[in-house]
C-alpha atoms as a PDB file:
ATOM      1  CA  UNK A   1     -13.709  -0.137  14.295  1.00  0.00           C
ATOM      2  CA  UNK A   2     -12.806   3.612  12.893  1.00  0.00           C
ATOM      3  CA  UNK A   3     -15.329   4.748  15.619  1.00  0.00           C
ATOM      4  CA  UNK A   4     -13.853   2.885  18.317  1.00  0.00           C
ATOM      5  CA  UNK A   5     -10.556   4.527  17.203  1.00  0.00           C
ATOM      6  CA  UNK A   6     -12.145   8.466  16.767  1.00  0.00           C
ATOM      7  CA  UNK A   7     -13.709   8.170  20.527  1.00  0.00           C
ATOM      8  CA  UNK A   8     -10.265   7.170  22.066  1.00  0.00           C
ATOM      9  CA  UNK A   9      -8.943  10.862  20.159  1.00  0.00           C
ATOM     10  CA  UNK A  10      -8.608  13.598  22.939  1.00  0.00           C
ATOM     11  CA  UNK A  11     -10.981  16.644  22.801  1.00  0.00           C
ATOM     12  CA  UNK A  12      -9.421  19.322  20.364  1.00  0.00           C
ATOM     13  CA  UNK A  13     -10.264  21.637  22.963  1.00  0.00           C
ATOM     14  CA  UNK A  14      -7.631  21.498  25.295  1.00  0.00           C
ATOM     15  CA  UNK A  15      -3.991  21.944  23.052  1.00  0.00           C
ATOM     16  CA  UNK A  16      -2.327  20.747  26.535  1.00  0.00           C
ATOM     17  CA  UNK A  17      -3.883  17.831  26.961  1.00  0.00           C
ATOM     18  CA  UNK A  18      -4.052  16.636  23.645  1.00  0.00           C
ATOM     19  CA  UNK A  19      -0.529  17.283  23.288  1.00  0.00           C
ATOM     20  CA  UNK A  20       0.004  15.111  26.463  1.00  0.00           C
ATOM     21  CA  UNK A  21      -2.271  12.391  24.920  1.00  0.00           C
ATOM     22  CA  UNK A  22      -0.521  12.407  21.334  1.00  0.00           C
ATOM     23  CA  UNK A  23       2.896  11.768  22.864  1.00  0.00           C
ATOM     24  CA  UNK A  24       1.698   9.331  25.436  1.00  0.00           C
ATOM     25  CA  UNK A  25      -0.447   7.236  23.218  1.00  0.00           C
ATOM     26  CA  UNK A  26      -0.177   8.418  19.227  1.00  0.00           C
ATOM     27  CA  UNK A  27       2.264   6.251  18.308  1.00  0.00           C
ATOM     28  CA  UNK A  28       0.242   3.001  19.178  1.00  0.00           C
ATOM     29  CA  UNK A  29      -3.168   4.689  18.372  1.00  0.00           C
ATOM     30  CA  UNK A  30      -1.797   5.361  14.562  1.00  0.00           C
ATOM     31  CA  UNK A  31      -0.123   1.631  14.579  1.00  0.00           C
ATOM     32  CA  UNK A  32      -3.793   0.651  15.355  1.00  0.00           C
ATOM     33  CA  UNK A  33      -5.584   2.920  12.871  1.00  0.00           C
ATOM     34  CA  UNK A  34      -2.835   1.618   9.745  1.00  0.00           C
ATOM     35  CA  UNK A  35      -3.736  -2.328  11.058  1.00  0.00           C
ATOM     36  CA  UNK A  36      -7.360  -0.910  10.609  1.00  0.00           C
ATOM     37  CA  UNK A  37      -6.442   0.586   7.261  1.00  0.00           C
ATOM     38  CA  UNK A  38      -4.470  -2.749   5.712  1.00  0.00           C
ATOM     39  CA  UNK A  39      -7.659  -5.111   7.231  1.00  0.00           C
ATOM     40  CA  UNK A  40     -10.153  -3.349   5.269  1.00  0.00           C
ATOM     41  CA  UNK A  41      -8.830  -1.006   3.015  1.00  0.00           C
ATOM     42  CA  UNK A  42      -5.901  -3.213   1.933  1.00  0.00           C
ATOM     43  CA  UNK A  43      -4.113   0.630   1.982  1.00  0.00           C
ATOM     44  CA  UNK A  44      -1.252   1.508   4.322  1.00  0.00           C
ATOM     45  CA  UNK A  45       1.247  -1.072   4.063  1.00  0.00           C
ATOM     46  CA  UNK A  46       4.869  -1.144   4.450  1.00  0.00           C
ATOM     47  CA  UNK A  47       6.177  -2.309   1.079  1.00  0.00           C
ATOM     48  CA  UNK A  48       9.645  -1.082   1.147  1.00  0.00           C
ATOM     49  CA  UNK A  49      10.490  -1.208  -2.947  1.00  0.00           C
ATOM     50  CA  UNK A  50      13.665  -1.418  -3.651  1.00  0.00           C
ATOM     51  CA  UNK A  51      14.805   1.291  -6.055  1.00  0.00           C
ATOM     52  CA  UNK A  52      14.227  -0.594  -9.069  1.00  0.00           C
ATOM     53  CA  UNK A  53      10.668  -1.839  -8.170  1.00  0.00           C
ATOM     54  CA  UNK A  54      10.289   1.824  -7.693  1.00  0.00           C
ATOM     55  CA  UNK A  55      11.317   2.757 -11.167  1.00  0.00           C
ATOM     56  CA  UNK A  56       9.046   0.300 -12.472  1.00  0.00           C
ATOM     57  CA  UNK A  57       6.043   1.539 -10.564  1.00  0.00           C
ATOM     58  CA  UNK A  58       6.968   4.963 -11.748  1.00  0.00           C
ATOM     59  CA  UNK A  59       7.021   3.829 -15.088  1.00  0.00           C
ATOM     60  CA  UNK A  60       3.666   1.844 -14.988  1.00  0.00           C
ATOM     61  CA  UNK A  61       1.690   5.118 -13.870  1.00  0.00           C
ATOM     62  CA  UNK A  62       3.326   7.290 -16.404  1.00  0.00           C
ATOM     63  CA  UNK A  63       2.038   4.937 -19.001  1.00  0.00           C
ATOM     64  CA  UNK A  64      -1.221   4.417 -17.495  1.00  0.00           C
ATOM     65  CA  UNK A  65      -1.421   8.415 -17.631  1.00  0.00           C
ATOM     66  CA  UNK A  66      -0.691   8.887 -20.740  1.00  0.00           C
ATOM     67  CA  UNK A  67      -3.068   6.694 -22.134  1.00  0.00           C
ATOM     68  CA  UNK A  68      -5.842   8.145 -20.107  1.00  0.00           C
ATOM     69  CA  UNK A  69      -4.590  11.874 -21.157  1.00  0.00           C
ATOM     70  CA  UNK A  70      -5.076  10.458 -24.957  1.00  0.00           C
ATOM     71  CA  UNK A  71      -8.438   8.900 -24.017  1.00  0.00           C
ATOM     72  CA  UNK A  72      -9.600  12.351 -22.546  1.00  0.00           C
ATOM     73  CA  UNK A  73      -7.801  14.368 -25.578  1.00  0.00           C
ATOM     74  CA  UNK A  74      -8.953  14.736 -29.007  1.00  0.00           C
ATOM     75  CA  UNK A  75      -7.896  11.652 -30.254  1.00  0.00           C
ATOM     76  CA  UNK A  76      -9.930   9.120 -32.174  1.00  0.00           C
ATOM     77  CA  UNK A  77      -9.967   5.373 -31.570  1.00  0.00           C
ATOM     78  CA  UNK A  78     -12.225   3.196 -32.406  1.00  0.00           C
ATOM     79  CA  UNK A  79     -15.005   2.172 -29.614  1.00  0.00           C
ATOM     80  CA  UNK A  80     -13.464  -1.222 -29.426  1.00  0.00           C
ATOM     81  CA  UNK A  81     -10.020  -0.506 -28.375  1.00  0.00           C
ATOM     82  CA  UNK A  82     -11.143   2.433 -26.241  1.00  0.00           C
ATOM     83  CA  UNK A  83     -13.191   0.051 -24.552  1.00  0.00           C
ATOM     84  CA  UNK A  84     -10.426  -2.360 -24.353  1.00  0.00           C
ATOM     85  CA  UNK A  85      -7.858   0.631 -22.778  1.00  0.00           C
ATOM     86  CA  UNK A  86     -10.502   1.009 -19.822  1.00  0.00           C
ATOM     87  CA  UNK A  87     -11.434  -2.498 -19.278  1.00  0.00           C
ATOM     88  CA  UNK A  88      -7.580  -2.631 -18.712  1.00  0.00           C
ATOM     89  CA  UNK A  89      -6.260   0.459 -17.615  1.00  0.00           C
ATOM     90  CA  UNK A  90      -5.074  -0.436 -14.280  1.00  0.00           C
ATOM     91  CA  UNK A  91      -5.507  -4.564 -14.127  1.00  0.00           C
ATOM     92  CA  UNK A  92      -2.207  -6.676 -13.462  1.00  0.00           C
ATOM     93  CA  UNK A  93       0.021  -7.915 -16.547  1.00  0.00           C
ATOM     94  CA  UNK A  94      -1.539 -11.760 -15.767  1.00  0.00           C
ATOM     95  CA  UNK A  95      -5.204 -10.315 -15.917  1.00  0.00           C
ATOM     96  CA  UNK A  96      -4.860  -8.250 -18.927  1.00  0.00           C
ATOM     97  CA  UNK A  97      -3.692 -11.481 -20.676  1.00  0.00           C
ATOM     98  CA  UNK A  98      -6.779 -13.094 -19.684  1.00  0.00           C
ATOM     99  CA  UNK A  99      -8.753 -10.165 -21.279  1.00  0.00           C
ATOM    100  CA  UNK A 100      -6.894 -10.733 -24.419  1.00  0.00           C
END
């Protein structure tokens, strides 16, 4: 499918005509490559968070950072919980509570 999409891409060669090409078709040729993207990448959606969601997401990767900064640092935990941190790092709230 990503090859189908590259061959339809005009020949860098010519600025002209790619520039022709790019505003006659790159607005459905990108729509195409992002439905390509979601279908098997799952990447490239439109979520449109609201502010708060946002926030929350903000504050979720902070976290996560952090305790990947301490995992990389000097700090000492046992192999158990750092093993637990990893096997969690990034999973869902509902999944971690499955792990627990």
């Amino acid at each position: 499918m990503l090859q189908k999409l590259r061959e339809q891409l005009p020949s860098r060669q010519d600025w002209q005509q790619s520039q022709k090409w790019w505003l006659a078709n790159g607005k459905a040729w990108c729509e195409e490559l992002r439905v390509v993207m979601i279908k098997y990448r799952n990447i490239g959606h439109d979520w449109q968070f609201s502010n708060e969601q946002k926030e929350l997401l903000r504050q979720y990767y902070d976290a996560n950072k952090l305790l990947a900064d301490c995992l990389n640092s000097d700090c000492y935990v046992s192999r158990e919980v750092r093993q637990q941190i990893e096997d969690t790092l990034l999973l869902p709230i509902a999944e971690i509570k499955q792990h627990q």
